[in-house]
N, C-alpha and C. Protein backbone atom coordinates (compact mmCIF):
# COMPACT_ATOMS: atom_id res chain seq x y z
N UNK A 1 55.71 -16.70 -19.71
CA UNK A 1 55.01 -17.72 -18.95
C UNK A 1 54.49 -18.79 -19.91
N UNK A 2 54.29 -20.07 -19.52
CA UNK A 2 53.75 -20.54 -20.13
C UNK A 2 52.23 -20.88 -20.84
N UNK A 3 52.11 -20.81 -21.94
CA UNK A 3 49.93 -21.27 -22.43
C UNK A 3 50.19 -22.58 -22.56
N UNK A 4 50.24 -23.24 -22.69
CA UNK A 4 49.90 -24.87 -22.90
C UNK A 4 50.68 -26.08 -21.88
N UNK A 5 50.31 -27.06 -21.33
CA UNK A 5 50.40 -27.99 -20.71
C UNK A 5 50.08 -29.03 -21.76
N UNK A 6 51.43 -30.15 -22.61
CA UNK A 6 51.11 -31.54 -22.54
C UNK A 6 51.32 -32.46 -21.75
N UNK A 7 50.58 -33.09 -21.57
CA UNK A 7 50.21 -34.24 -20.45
C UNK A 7 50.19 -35.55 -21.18
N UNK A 8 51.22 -36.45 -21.35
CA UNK A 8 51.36 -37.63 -21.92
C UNK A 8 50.77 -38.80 -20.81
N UNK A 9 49.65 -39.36 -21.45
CA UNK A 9 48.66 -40.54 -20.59
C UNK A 9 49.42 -41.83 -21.04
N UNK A 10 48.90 -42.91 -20.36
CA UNK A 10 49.31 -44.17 -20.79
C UNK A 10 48.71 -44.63 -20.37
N UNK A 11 47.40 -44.20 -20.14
CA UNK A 11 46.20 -45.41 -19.37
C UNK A 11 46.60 -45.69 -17.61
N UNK A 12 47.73 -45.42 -17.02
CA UNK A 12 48.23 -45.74 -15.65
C UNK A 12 47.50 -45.06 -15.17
N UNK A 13 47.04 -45.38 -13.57
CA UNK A 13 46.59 -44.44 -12.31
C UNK A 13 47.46 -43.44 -12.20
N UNK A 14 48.84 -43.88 -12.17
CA UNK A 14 50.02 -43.11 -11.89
C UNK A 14 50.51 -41.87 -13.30
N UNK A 15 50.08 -42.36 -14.23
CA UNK A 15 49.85 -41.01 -15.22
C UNK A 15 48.63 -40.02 -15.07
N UNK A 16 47.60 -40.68 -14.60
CA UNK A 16 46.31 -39.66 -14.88
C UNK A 16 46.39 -38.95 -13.23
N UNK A 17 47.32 -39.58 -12.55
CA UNK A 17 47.43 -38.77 -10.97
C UNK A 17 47.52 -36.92 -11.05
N UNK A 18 48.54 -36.97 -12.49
CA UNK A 18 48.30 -35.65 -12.20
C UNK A 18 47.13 -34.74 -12.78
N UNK A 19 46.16 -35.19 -13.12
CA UNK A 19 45.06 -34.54 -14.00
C UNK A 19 43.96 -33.75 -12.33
N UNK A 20 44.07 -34.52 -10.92
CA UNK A 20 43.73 -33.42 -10.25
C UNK A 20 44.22 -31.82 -9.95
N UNK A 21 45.52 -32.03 -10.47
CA UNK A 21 46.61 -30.89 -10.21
C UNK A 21 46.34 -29.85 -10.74
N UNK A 22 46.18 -30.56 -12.68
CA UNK A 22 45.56 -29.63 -13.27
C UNK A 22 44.14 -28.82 -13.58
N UNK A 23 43.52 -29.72 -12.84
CA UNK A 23 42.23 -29.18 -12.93
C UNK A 23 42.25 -27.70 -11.81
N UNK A 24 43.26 -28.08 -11.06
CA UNK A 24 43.50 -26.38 -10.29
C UNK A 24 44.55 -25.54 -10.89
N UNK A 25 45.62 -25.84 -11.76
CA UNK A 25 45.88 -24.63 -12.54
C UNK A 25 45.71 -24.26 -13.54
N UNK A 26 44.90 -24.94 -14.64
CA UNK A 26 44.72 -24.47 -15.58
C UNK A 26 43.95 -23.45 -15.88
N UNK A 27 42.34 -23.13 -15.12
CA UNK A 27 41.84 -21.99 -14.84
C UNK A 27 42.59 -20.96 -15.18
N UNK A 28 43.07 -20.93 -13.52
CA UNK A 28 43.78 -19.52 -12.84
C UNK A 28 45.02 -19.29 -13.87
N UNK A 29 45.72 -19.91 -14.55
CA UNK A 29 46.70 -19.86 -15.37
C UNK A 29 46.45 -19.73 -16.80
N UNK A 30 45.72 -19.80 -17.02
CA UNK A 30 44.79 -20.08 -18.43
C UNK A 30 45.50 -21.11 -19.44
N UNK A 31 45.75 -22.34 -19.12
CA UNK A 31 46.69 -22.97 -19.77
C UNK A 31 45.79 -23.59 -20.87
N UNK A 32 46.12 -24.07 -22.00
CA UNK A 32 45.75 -25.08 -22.88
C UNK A 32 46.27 -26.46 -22.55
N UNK A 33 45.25 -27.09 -21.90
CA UNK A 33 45.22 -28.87 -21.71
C UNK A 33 45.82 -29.35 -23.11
N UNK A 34 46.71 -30.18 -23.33
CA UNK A 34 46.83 -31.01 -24.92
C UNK A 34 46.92 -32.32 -23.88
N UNK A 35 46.18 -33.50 -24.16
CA UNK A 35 46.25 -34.50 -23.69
C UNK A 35 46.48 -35.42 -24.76
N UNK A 36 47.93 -35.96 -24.73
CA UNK A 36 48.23 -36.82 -25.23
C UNK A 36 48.63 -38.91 -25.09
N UNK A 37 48.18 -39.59 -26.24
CA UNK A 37 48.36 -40.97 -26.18
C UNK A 37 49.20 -41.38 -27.51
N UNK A 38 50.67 -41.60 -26.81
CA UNK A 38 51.16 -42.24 -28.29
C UNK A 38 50.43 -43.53 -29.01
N UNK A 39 50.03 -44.09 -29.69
CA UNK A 39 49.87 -45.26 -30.48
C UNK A 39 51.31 -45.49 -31.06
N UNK A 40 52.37 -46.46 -30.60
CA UNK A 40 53.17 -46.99 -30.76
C UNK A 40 52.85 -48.11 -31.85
N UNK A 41 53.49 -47.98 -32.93
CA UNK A 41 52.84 -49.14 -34.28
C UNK A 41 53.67 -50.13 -33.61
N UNK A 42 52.83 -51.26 -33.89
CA UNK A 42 53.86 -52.66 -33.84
C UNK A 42 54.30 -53.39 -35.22
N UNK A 43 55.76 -53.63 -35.36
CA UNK A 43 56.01 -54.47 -36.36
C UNK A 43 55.02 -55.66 -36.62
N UNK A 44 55.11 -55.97 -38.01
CA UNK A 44 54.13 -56.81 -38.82
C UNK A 44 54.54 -58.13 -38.39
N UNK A 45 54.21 -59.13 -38.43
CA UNK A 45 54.41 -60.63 -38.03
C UNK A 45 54.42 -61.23 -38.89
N UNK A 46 55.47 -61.64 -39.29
CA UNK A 46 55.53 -62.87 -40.32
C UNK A 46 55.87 -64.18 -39.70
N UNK A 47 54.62 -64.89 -40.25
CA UNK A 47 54.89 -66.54 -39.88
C UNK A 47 55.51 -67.21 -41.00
N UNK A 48 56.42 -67.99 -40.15
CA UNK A 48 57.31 -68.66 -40.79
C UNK A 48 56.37 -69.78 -41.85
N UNK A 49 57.07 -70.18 -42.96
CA UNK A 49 56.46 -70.82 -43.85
C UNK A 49 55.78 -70.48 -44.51
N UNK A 50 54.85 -69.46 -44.35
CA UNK A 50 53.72 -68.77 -44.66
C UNK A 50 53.83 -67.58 -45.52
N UNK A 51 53.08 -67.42 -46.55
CA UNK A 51 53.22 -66.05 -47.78
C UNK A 51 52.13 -65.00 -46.78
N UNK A 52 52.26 -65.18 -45.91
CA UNK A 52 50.64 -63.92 -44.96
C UNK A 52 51.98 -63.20 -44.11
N UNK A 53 51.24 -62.14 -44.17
CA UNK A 53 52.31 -61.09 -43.05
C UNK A 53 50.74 -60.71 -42.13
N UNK A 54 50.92 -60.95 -41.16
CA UNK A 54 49.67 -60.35 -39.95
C UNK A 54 50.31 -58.68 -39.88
N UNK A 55 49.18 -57.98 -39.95
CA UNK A 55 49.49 -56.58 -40.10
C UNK A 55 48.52 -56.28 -38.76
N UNK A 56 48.20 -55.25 -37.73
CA UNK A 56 48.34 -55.19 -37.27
C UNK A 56 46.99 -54.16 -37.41
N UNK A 57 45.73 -54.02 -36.55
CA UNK A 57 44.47 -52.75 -37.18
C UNK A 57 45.10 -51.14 -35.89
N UNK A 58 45.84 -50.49 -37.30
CA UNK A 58 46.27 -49.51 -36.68
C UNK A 58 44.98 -48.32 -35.95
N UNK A 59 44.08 -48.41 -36.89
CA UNK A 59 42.82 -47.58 -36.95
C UNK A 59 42.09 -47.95 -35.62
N UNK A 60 42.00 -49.12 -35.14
CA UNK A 60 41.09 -49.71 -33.95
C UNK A 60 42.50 -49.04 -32.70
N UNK A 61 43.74 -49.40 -32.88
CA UNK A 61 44.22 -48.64 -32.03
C UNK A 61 44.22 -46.94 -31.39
N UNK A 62 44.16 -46.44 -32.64
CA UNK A 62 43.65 -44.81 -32.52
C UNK A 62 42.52 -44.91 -31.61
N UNK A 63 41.42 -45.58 -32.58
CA UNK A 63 40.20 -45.20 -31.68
C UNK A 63 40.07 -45.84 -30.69
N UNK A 64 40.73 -46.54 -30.05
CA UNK A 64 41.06 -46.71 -28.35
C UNK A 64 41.81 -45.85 -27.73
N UNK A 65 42.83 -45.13 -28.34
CA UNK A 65 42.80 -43.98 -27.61
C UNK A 65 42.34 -42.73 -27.32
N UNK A 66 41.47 -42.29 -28.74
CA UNK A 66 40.30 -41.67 -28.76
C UNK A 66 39.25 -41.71 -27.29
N UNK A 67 39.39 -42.98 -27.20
CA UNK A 67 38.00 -43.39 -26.79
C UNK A 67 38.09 -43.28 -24.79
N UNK A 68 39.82 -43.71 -24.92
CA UNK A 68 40.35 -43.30 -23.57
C UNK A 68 40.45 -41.58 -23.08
N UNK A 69 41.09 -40.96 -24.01
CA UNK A 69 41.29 -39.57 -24.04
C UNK A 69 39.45 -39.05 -23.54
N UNK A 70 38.52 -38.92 -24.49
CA UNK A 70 37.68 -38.46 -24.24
C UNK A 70 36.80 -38.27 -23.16
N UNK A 71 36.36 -38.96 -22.03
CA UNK A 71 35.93 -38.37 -20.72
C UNK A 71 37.03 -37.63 -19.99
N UNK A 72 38.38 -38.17 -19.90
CA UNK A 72 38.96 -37.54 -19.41
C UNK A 72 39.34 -35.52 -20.06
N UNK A 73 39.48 -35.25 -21.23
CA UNK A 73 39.05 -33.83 -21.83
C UNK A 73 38.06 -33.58 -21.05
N UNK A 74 37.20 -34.07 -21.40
CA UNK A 74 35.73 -33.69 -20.91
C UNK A 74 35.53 -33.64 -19.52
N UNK A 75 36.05 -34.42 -18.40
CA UNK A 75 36.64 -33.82 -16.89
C UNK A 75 37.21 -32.25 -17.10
N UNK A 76 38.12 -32.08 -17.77
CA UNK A 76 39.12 -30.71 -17.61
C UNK A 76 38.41 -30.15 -18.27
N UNK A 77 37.55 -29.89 -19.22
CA UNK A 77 36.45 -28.89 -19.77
C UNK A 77 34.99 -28.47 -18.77
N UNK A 78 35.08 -29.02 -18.16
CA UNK A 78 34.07 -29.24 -16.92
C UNK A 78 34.06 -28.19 -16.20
């Protein structure tokens, strides 16, 4: 049988739809929630003419998904 459930979010209504589902089997099933958010890097930007490459704050992206992830855990730990 299975222990763990990942659940890939993307911020959609239509992704987090199924998080009522699980809040009824994970109990009775004893599953491990892993709630996941890719951070997709974006290529660097180089402007033309220009010796600057715009890089991109990978770190502020994490912690937006951090920051999304966390009440929702904290629903399914509930």
């Amino acid at each position: 049988m299975y222990r763990r459930a990942v659940v890939p979010l993307d911020g959609s209504p239509v992704a987090e739809a199924i998080i009522p589902f699980l809040l009824e089997i994970a109990g009775p099933l004893d599953l491990e929630v892993v709630l996941l958010r890719v951070v997709q890097p974006q290529p660097p930007q180089v402007i033309e003419g220009s010796r600057h490459v715009v890089v991109e704050d990978v770190e502020a992206r994490r912690i937006d998904a951090e920051e999304y992830l966390a009440p929702l855990a904290a629903e399914l730990r509930a």
